[in-house]
Protein backbone atom coordinates (compact mmCIF):
# COMPACT_ATOMS: atom_id res chain seq x y z
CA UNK A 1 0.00 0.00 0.00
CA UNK A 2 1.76 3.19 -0.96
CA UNK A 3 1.25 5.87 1.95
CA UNK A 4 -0.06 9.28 0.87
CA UNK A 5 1.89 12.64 2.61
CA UNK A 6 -0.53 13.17 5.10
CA UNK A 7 -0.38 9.60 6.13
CA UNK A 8 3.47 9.73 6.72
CA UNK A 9 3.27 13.00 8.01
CA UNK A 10 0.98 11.64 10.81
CA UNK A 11 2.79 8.51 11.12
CA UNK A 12 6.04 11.46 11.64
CA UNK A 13 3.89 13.28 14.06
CA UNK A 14 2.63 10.27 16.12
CA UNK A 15 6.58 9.83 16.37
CA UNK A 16 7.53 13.47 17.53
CA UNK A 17 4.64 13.16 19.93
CA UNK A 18 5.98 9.62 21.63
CA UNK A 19 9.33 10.69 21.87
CA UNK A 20 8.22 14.22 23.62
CA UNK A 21 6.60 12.11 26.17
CA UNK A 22 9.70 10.34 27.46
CA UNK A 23 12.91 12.65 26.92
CA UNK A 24 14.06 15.87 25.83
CA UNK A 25 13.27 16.19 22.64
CA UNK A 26 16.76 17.88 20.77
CA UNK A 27 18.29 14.62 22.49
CA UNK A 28 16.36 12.14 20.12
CA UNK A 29 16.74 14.56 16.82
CA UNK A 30 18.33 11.60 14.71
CA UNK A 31 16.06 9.44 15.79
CA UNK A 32 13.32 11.64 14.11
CA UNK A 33 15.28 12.63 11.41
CA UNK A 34 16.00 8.67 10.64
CA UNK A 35 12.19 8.00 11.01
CA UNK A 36 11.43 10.98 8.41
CA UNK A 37 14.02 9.76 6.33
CA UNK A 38 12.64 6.29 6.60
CA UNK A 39 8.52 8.03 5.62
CA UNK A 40 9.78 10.03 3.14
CA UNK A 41 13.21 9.13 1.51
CA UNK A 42 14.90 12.22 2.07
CA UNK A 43 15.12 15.36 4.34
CA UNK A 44 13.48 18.13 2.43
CA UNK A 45 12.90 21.62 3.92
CA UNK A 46 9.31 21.03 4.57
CA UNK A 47 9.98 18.10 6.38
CA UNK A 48 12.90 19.59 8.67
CA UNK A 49 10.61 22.64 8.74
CA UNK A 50 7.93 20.26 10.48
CA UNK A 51 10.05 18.29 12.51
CA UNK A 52 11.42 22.11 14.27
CA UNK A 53 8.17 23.41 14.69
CA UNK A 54 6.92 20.23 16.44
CA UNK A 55 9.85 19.86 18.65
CA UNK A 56 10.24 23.32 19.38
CA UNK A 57 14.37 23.21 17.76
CA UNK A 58 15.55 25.85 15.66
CA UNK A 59 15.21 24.80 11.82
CA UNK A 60 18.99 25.92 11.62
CA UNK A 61 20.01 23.12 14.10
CA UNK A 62 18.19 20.90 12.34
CA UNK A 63 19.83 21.34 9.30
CA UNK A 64 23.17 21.59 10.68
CA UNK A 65 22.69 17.66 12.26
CA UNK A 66 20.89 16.77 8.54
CA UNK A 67 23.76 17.82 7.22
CA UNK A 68 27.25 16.94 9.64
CA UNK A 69 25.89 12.69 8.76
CA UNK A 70 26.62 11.25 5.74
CA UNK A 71 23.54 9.17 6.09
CA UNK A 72 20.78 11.60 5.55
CA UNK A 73 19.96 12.43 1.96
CA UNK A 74 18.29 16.34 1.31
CA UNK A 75 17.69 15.12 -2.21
CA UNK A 76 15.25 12.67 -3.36
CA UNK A 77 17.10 9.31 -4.42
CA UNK A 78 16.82 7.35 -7.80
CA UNK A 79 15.21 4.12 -7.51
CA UNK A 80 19.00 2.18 -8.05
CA UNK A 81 21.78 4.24 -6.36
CA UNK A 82 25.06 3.37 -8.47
CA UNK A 83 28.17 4.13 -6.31
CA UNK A 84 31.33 4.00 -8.56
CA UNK A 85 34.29 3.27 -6.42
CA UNK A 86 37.33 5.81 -6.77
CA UNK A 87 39.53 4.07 -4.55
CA UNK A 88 43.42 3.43 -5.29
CA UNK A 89 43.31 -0.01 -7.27
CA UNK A 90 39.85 0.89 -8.68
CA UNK A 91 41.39 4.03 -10.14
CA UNK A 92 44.23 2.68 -11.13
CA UNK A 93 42.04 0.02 -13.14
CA UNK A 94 39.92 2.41 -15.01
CA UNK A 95 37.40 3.86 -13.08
CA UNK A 96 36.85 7.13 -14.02
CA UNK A 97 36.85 5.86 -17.42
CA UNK A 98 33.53 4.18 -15.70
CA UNK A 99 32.58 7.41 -14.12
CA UNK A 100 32.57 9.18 -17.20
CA UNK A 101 30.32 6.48 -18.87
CA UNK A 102 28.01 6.42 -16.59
CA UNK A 103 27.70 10.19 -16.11
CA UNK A 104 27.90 10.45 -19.84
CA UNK A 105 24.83 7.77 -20.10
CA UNK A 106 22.53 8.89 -17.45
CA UNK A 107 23.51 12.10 -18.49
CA UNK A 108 23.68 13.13 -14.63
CA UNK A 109 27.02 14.29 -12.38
CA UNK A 110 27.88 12.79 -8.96
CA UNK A 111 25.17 13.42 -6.38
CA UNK A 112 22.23 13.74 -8.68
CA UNK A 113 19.52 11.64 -10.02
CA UNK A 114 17.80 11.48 -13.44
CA UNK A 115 14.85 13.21 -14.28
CA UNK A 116 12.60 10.00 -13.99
CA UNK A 117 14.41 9.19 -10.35
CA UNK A 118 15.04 6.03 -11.83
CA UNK A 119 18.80 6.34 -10.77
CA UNK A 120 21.28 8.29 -8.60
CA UNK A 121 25.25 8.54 -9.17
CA UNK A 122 27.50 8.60 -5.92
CA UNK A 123 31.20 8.21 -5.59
CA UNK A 124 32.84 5.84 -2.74
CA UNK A 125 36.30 5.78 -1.66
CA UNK A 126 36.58 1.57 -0.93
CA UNK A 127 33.93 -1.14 -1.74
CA UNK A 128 36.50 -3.84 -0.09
CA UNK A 129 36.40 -5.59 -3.79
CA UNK A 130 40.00 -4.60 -4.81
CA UNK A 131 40.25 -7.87 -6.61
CA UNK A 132 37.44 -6.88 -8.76
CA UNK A 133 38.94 -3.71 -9.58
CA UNK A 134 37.55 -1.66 -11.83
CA UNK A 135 33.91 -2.19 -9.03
CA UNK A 136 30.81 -0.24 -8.79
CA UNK A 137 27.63 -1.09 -6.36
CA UNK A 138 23.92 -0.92 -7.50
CA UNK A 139 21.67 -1.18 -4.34
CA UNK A 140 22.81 -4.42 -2.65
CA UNK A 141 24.96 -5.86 -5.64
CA UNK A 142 28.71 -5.14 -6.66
CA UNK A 143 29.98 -5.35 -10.05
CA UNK A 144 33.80 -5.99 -11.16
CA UNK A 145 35.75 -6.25 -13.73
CA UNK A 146 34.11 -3.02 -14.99
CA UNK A 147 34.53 -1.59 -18.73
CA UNK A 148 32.42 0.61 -20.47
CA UNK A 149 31.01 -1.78 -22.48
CA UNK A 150 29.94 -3.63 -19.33
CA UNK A 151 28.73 -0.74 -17.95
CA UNK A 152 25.71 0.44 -20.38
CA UNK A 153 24.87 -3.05 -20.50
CA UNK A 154 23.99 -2.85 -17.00
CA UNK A 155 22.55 0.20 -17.23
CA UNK A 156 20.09 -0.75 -20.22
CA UNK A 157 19.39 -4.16 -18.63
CA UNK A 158 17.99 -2.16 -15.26
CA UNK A 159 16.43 0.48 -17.41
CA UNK A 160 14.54 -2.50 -19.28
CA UNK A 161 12.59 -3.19 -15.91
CA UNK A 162 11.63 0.58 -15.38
CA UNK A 163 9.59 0.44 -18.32
């Protein structure tokens, strides 16, 4: 069942109220913003915007703490996040050679997501794959042994299911 906004947003507010009941509130801010993350997928103003005004915390704190942890995305994300690896062996093998495919491809940069939000383009420093070496992850699932070749195929074979 997909959830409409006001149902998250009350499922976010039944949250914020709980957690005002047993501690001080700024103390449990991740907690929220994890749970809003969870509702919504990302941390967009309106949401941080709600979450201050509920818990009575400055919107500017807010964002500060949304954006010190990597975790929490301000952007919506693509259906299949694609991290490319840049670390030493993976560069060394080609991959931004595979960077530049895929950007070129998706016709996207690192850190955004196509127009359809079908996918989003990160960069990682280590996968732990070295062996596999040029690697990128989709989701859940590494692939090695990267060339460009490879690489579109991928890419069309995943874009075959969004249709």
């Amino acid at each position: 069942m997909i959830q409409t906004d006001d149902v998250k947003l009350t499922e976010l507010k039944n949250f914020m109220a709980e957690i005002k009941k047993r501690e001080r509130s700024e103390s449990q801010l991740i907690a929220i913003l994890h749970k809003a993350q969870e509702l919504y997928g990302y941390l967009g103003n309106d949401v941080m915007d709600e979450i201050a005004a509920t818990m009575n915390i400055p919107t500017a704190h807010i964002w500060g703490v949304a954006t010190f942890y990597h975790y929490f995305n301000l952007k919506p994300k693509g259906k299949h996040v694609i991290s490319v690896c840049l670390g030493t062996a993976c560069y060394v093998k080609g991959a931004a050679q595979i960077l530049e495919t895929i950007k070129k491809e998706l016709k996207i940069a690192i850190g955004e997501t196509t127009q359809d939000r079908f996918f989003t383009l990160e960069e990682t420093r280590c996968l732990g794959t070295c062996g596999l070496a040029p690697v990128m992850m989709i989701d859940d699932k590494v692939y090695g042994n990267l060339t460009s070749k490879k690489v579109v195929e991928i890419l069309h074979s995943l874009a075959h299911e969004h249709e």
